[in-house]
N, C-alpha and C. Protein backbone atom coordinates (compact mmCIF):
# COMPACT_ATOMS: atom_id res chain seq x y z
N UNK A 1 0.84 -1.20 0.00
CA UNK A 1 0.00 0.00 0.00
C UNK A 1 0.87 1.25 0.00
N UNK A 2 1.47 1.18 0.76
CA UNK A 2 2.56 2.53 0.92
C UNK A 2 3.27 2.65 -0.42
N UNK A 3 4.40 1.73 -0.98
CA UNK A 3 4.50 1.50 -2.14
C UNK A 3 3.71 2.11 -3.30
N UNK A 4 2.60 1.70 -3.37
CA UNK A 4 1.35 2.01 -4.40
C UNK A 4 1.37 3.91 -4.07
N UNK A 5 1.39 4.26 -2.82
CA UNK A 5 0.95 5.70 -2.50
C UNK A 5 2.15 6.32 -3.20
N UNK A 6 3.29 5.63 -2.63
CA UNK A 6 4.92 6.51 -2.96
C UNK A 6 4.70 7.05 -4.27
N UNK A 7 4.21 5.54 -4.90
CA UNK A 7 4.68 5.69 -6.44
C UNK A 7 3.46 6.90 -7.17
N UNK A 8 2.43 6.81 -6.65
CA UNK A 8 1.47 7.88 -6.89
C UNK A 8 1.92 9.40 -6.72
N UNK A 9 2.39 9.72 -5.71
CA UNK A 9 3.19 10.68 -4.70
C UNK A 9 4.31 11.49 -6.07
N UNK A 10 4.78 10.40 -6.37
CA UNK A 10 6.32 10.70 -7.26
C UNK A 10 5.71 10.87 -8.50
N UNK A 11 4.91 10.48 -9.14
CA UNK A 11 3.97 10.61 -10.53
C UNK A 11 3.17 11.69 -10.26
N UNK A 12 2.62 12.24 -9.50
CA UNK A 12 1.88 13.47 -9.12
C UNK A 12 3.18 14.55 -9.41
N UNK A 13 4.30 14.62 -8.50
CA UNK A 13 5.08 15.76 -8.28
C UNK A 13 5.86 15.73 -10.07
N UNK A 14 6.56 14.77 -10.82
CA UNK A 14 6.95 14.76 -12.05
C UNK A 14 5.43 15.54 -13.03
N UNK A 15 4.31 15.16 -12.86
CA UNK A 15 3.21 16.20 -13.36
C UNK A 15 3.45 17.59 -12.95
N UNK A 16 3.73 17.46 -11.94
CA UNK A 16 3.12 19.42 -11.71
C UNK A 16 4.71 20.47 -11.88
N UNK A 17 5.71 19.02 -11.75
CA UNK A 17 7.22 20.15 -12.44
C UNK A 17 7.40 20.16 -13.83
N UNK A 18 6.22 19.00 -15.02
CA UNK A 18 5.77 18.94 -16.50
C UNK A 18 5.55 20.52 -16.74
N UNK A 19 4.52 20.12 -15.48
CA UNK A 19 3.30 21.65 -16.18
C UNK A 19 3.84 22.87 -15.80
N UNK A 20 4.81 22.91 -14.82
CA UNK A 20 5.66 24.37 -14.08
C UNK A 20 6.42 24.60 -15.42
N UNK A 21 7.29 23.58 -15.72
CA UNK A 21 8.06 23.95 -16.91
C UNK A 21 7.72 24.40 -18.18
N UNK A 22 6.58 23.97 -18.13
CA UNK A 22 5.94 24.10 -19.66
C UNK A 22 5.14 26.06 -19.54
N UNK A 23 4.65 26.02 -17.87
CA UNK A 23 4.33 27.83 -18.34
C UNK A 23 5.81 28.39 -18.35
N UNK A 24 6.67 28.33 -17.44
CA UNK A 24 7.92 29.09 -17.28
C UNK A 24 8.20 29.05 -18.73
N UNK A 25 8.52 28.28 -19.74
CA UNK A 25 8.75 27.84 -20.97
C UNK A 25 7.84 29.30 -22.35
N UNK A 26 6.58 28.88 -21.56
CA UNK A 26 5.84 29.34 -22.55
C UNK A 26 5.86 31.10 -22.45
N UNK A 27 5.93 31.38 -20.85
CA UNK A 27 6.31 33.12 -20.55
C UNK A 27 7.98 33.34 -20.85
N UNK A 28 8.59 32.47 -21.03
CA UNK A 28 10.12 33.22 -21.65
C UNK A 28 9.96 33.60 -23.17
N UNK A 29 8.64 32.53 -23.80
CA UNK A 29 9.14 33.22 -25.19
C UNK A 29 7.64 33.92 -25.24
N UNK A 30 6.55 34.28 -24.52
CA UNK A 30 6.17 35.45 -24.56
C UNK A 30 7.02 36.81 -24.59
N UNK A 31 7.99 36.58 -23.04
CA UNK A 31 8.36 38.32 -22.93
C UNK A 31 9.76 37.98 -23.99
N UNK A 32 10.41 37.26 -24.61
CA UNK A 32 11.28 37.17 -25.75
C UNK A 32 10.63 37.80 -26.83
N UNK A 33 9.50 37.75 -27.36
CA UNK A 33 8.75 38.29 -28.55
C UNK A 33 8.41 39.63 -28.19
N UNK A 34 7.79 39.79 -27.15
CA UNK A 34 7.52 41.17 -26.43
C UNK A 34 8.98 41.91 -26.76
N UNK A 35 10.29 41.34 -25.92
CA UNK A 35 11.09 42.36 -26.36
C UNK A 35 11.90 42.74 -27.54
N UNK A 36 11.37 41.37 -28.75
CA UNK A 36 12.08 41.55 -30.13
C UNK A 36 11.30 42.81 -30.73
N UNK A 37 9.73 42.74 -30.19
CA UNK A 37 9.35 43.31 -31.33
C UNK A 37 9.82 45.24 -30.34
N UNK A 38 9.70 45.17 -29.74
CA UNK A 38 10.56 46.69 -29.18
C UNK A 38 11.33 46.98 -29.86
């Protein structure tokens, strides 16, 4: 059981540093375009 939770636990946190990376990702080349077109 614990096992089963860990592994849930560790598959949850690899999701939500997916999805952290993917906005951080997506606002660098927002304000990148923001400051080309300046």
């Amino acid at each position: 059981m614990r096992c089963a939770y860990q592994a849930y636990w560790v598959s949850c946190n690899i999701l939500n540093l997916h999805d952290l990376v993917g906005r951080i990702r997506r606002l660098r080349r927002i304000r990148h375009e923001t400051m080309s077109n300046l």
